[in-house]
Structures are given as structure tokens and as C-alpha cells.
C-alpha atoms as a PDB file:
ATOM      1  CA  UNK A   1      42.227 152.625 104.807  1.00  0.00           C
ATOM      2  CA  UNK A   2      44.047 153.567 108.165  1.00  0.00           C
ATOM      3  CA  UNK A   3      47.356 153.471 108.907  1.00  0.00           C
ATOM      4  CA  UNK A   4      46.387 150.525 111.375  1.00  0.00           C
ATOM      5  CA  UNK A   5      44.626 149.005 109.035  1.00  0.00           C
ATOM      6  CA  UNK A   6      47.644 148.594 106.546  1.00  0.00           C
ATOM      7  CA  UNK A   7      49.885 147.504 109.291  1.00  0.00           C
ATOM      8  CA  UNK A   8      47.188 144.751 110.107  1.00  0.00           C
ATOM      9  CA  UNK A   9      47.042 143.827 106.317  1.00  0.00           C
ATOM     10  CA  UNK A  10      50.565 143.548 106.056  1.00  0.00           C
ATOM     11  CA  UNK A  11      51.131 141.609 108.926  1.00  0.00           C
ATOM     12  CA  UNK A  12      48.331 139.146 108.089  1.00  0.00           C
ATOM     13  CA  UNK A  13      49.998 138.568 104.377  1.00  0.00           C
ATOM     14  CA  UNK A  14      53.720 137.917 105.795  1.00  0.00           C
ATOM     15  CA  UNK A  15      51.908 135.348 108.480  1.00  0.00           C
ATOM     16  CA  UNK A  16      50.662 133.762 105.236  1.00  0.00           C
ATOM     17  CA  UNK A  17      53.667 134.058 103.559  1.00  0.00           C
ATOM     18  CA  UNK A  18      55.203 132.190 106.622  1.00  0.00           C
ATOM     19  CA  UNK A  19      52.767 129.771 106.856  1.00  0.00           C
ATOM     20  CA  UNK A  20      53.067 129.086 103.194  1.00  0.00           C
ATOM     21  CA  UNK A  21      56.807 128.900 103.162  1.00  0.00           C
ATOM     22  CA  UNK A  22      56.461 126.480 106.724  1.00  0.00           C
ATOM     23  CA  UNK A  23      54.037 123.914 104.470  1.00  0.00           C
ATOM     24  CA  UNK A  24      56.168 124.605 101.437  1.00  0.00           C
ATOM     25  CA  UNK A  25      59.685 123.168 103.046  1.00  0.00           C
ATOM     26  CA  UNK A  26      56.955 120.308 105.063  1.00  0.00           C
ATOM     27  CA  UNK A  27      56.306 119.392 101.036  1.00  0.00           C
ATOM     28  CA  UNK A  28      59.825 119.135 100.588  1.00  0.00           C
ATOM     29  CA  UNK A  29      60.688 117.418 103.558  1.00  0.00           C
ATOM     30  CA  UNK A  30      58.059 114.738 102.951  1.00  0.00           C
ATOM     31  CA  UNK A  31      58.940 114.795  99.309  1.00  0.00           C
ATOM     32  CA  UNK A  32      62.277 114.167 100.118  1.00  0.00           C
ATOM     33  CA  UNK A  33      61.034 111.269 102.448  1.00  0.00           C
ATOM     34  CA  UNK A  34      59.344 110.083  99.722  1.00  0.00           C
ATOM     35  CA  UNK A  35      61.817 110.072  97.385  1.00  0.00           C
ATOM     36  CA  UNK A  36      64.009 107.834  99.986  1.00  0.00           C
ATOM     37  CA  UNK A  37      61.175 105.012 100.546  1.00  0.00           C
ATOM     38  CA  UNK A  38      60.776 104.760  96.813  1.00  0.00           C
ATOM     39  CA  UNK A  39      65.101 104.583  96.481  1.00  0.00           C
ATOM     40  CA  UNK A  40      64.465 102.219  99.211  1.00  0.00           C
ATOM     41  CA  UNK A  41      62.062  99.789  97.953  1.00  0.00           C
ATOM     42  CA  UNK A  42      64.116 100.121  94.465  1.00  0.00           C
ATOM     43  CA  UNK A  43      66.892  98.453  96.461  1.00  0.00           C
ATOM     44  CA  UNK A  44      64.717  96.041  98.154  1.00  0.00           C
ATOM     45  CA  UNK A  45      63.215  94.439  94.378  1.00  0.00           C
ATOM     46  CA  UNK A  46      66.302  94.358  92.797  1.00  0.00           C
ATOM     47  CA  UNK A  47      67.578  92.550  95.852  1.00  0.00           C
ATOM     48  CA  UNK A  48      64.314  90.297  95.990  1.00  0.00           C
ATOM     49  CA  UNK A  49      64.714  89.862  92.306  1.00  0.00           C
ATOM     50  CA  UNK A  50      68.412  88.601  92.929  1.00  0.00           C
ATOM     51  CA  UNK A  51      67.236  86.260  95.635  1.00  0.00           C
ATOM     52  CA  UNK A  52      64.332  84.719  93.218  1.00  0.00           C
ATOM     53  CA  UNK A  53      67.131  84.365  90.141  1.00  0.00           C
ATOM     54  CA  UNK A  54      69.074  82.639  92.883  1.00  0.00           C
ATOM     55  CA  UNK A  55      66.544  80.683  94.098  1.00  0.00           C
ATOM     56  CA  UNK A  56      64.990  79.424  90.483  1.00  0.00           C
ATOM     57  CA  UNK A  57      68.464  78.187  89.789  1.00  0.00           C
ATOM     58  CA  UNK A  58      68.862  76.186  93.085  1.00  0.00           C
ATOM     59  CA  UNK A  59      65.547  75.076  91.727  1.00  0.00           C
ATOM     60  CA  UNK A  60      66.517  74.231  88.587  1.00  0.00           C
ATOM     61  CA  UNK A  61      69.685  72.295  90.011  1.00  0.00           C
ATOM     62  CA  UNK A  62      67.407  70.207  92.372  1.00  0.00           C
ATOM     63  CA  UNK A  63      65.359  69.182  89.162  1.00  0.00           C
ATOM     64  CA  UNK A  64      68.022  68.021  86.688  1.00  0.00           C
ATOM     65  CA  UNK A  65      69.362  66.139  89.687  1.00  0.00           C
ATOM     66  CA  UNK A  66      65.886  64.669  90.455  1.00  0.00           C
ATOM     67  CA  UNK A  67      65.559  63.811  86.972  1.00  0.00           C
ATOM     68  CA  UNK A  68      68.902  62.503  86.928  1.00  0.00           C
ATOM     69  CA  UNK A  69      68.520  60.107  89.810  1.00  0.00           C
ATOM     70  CA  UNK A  70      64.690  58.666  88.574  1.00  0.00           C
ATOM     71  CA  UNK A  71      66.794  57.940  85.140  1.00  0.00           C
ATOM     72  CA  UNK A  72      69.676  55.952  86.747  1.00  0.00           C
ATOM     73  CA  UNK A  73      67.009  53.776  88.902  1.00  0.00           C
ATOM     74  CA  UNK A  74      64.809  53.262  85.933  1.00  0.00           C
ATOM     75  CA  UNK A  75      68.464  51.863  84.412  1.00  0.00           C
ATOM     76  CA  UNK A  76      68.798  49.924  87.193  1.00  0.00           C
ATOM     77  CA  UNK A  77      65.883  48.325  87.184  1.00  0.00           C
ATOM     78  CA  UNK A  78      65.859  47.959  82.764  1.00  0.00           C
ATOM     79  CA  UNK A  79      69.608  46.226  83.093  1.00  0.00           C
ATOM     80  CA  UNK A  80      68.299  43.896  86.314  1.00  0.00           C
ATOM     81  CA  UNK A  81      65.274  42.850  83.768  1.00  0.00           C
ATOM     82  CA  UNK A  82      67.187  42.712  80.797  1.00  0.00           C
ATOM     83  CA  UNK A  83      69.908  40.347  82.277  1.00  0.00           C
ATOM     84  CA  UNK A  84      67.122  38.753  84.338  1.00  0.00           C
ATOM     85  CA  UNK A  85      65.311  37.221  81.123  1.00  0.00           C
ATOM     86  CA  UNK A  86      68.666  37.255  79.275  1.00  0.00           C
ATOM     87  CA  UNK A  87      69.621  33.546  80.626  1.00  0.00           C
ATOM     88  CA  UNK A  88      66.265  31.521  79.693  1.00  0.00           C
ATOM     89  CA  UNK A  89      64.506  33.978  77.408  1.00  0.00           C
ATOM     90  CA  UNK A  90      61.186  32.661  79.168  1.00  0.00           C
ATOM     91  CA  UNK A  91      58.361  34.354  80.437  1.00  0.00           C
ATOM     92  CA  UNK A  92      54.670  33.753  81.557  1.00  0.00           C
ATOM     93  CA  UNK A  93      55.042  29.952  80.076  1.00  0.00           C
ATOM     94  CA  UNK A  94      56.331  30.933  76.670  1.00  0.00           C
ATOM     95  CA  UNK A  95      60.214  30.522  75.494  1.00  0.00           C
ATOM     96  CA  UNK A  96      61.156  33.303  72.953  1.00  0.00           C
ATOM     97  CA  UNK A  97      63.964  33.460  70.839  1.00  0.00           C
ATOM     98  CA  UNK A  98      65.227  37.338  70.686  1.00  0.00           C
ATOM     99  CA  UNK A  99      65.213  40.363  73.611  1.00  0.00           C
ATOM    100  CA  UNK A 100      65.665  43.041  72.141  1.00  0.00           C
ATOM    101  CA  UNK A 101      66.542  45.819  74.493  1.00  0.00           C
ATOM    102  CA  UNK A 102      65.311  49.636  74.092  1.00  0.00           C
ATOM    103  CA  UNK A 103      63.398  48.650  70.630  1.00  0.00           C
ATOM    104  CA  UNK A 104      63.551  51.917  68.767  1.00  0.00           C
ATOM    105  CA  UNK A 105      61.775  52.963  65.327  1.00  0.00           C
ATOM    106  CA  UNK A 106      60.570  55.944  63.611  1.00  0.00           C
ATOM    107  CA  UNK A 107      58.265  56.340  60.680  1.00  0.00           C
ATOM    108  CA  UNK A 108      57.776  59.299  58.538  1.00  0.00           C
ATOM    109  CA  UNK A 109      54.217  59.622  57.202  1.00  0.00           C
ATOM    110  CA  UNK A 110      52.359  62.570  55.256  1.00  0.00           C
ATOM    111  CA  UNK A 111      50.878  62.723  59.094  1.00  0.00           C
ATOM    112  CA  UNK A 112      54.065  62.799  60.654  1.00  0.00           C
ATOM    113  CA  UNK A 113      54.370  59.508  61.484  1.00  0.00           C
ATOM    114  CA  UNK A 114      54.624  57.845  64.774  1.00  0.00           C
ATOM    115  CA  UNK A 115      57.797  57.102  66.673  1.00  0.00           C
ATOM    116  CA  UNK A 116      58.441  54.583  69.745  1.00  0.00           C
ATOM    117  CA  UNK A 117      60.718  53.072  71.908  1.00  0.00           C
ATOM    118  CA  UNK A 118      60.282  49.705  73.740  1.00  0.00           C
ATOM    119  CA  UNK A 119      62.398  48.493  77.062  1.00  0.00           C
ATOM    120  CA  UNK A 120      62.459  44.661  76.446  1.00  0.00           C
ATOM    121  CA  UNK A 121      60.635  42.774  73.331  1.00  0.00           C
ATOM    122  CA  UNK A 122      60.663  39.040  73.145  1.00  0.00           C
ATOM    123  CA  UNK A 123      60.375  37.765  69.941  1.00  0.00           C
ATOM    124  CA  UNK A 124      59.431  33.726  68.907  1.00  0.00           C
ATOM    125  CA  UNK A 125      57.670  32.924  65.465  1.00  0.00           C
ATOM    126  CA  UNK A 126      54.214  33.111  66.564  1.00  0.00           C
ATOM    127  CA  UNK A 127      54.766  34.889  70.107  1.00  0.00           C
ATOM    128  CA  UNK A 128      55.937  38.525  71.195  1.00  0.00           C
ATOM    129  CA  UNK A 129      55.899  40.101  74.625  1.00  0.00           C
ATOM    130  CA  UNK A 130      56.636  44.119  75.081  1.00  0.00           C
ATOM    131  CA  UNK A 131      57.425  44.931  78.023  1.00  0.00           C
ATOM    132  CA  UNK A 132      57.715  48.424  80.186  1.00  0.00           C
ATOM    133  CA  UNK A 133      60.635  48.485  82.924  1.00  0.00           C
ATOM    134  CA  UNK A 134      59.959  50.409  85.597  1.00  0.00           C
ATOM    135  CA  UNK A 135      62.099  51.415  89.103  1.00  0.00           C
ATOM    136  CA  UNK A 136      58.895  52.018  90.595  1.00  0.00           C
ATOM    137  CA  UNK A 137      55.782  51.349  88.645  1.00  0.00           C
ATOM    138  CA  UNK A 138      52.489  53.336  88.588  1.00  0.00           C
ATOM    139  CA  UNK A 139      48.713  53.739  87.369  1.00  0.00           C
ATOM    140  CA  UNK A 140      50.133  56.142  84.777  1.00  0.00           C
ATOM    141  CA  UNK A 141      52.251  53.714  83.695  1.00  0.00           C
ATOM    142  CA  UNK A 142      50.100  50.580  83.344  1.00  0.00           C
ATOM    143  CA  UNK A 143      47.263  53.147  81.139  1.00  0.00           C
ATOM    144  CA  UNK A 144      50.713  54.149  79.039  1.00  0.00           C
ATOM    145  CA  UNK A 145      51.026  50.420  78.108  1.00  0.00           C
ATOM    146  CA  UNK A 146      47.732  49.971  77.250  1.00  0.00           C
ATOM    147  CA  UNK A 147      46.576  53.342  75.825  1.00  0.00           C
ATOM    148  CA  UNK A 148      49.582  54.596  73.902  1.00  0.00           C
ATOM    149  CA  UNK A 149      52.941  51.749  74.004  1.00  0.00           C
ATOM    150  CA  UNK A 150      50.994  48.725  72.118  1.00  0.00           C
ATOM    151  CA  UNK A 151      49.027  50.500  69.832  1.00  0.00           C
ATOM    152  CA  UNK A 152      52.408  52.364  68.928  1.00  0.00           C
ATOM    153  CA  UNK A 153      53.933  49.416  68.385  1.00  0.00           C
ATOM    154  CA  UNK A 154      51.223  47.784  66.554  1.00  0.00           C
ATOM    155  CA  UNK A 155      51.460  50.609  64.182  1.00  0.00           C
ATOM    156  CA  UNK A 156      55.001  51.063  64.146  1.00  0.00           C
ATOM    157  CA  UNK A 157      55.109  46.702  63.761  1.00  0.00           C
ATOM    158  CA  UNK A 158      52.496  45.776  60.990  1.00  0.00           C
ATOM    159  CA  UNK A 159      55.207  42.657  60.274  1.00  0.00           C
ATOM    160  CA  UNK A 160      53.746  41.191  64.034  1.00  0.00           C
ATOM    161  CA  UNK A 161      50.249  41.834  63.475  1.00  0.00           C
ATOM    162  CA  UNK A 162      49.280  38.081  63.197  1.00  0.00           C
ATOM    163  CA  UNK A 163      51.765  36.831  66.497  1.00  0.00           C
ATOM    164  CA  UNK A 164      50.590  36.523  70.168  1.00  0.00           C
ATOM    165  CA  UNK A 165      50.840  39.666  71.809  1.00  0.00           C
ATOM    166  CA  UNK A 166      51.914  39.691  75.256  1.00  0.00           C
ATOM    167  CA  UNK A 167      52.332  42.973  77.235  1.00  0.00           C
ATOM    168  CA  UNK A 168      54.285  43.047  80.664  1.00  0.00           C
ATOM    169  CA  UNK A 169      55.407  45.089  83.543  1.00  0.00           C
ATOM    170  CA  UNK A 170      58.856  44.546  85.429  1.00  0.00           C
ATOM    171  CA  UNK A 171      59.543  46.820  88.376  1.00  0.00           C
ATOM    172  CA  UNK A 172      61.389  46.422  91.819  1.00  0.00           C
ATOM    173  CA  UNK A 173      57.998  47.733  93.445  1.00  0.00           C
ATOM    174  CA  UNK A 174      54.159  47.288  92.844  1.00  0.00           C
ATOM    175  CA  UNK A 175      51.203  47.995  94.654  1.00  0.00           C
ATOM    176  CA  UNK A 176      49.212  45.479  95.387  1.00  0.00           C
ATOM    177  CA  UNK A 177      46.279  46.767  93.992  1.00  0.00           C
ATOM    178  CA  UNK A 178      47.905  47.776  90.881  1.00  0.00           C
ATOM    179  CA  UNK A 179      49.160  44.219  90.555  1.00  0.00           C
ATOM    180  CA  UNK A 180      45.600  43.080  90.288  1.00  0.00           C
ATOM    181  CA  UNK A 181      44.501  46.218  88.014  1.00  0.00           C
ATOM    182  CA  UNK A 182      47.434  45.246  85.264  1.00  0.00           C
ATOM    183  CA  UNK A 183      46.378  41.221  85.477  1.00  0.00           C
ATOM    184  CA  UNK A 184      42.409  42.139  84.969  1.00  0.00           C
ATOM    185  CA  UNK A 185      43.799  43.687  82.182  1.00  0.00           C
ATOM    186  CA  UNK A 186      45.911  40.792  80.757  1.00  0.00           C
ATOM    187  CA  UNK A 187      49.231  42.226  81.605  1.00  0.00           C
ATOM    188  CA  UNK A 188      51.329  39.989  83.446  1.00  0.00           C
ATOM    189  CA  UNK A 189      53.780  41.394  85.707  1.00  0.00           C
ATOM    190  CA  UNK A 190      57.243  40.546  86.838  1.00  0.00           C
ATOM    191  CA  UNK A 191      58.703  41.489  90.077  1.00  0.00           C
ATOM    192  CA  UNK A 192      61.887  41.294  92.038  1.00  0.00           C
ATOM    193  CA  UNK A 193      62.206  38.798  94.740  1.00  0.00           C
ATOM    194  CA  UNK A 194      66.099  38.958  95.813  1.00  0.00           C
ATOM    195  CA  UNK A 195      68.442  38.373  92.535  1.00  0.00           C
ATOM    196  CA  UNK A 196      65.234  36.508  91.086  1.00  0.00           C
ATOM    197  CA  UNK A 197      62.399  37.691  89.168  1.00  0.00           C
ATOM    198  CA  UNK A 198      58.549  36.688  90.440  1.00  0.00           C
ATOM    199  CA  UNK A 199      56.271  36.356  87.865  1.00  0.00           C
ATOM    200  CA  UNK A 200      52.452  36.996  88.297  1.00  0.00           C
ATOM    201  CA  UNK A 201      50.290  36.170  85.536  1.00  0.00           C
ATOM    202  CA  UNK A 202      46.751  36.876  84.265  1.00  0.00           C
END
């Protein structure tokens, strides 16, 4: 090999060397870039995940104050009922003799037994009426009589089983068409109408 030829060689390795040490600190640089997005979007979750905690318990707030609000108007409308029938203890034709407000009972059973609570019961010898309270009153709530409330209370009850059972729904508002729904299926309903009660019957 020629003198040249070594000075060539040598000069091609340290242009490597440089070009190699150039894409070395461009690794660094980027990796150093790198590392600053990812400390970046570190900051930016534990910021979103701050916002989201925040938010859930706005969230959570705006619920138990829903909840709080559909409770008082579903009180409202229970007490309006409640003193409403209080002062003749008549409904749908039929004098009573009791109300019984927020009828409660539990029963323990090998099963488990069955538990349920009732807004207004009217109660004569041979006659008794349950009856749901509602602020506003919906399809859900008309299939809850029907489906669940009575037999509950038929179970829970065995001491009625041979009186007249009537079942009713009181609430400021109906539909129209669930109005008819309820009286097809012998519920009769009673409405407000001013500081009176309206009653509709099957």
C-alpha cells in the first residue's frame, strides 16, 4: 500500500468517524426530543385525568341533586294525594275506612322473602284500593303496578286475599294515552284539577 493510499484510507475512516459522531449527537438530539414529548404528554394525562376526576364529581353533584329534586316532587304530589283522600276517604264510588300512608312490610322466608312499600292503601271490610303516587306518571310505572306492586302485596297481604282489590294511579300529570292504557287495564286514575282531585274510572 502507498503512502497515498494510507492517507486516502485514513481520511475516508475519520469522514466516517465524523459522519458517525454527526448521526450519533442527531440520535441524541432527537432522543432528547423525544424524551420531552413523552414528559410532555405525561403532563398533559395527569392534567386530563384531573379534569375527568373534576368533571365526574360535578357529575356526581348534578345527580344527587337530580335525584333529590324528583324525590321532593314525588312528596309533593304523595302529601297532595294523601290529604286529598284524607277528608272523605272515598274513591272510584267506594267509602273506605283507613289510608294508610307509605304501607311498609317485610317478610323473611327460607327464599328471602319479599319486601314492599305502598303510597296510599284504603282499607273497608270487603274493599281495598293500593295506590301508586306519582309527580309525573309513566308506562314504567303503570307495568310496576301491575307486574310487580299488587302481586307484592298480595303476597306480602294473604289477610286481604278475599276483599275487592282496587289499584290506582294519582299524579299531577298523565298522558292521555296512558290514561286510557291504565283504565283498559282496570286501574282507575286520579288527577289534579286545581286543589281538587279528578277521578277517571274504568
Amino acid at each position: 500500500m502507498t503512502t497515498q493510499e494510507i492517507k486516502d484510507l485514513l481520511a475516508s475512516i475519520a469522514e466516517r468517524q465524523e459522519k458517525t459522531s454527526q448521526g450519533l449527537e442527531q440520535l441524541k438530539l432527537s432522543q432528547e426530543k423525544t424524551d420531552e414529548q413523552i414528559k410532555k404528554t405525561d403532563e398533559q394525562m395527569k392534567e386530563t385525568a384531573e379534569q375527568m376526576k373534576k368533571t365526574d364529581e360535578k357529575l356526581k353533584s348534578v345527580g344527587v341533586q337530580l335525584g333529590n329534586m324528583s324525590k321532593n316532587q314525588g312528596d309533593v304530589a304523595e302529601e297532595f294525594f294523601v290529604n286529598s283522600l284524607s277528608t272523605n276517604l272515598q274513591v272510584a264510588g267506594v267509602q273506605y275506612d283507613e289510608l294508610h300512608k307509605n304501607m311498609h312490610k317485610r317478610v323473611k322466608s327460607s327464599e328471602g322473602g319479599k319486601e314492599g312499600e305502598f303510597d296510599i292503601v284504603l282499607i273497608n271490610g270487603k274493599d281495598i284500593a293500593i295506590i301508586e303516587t306519582k309527580y309525573k306518571a309513566h308506562e314504567y310505572d303503570l307495568q310496576d303496578l301491575l307486574e310487580k306492586k299488587h302481586p307484592t302485596f298480595q303476597a306480602l297481604y294473604p289477610e286481604y286475599k278475599n276483599y275487592t282489590h282496587h289499584l290506582g294511579l294519582a299524579s299531577f300529570y298523565i298522558s292521555d294515552e296512558l290514561k286510557n292504557e291504565a283504565l283498559r287495564n282496570n286501574v282507575f286514575i286520579l288527577q289534579r284539577k286545581g286543589k281538587l282531585v279528578e277521578s277517571f274510572l274504568p
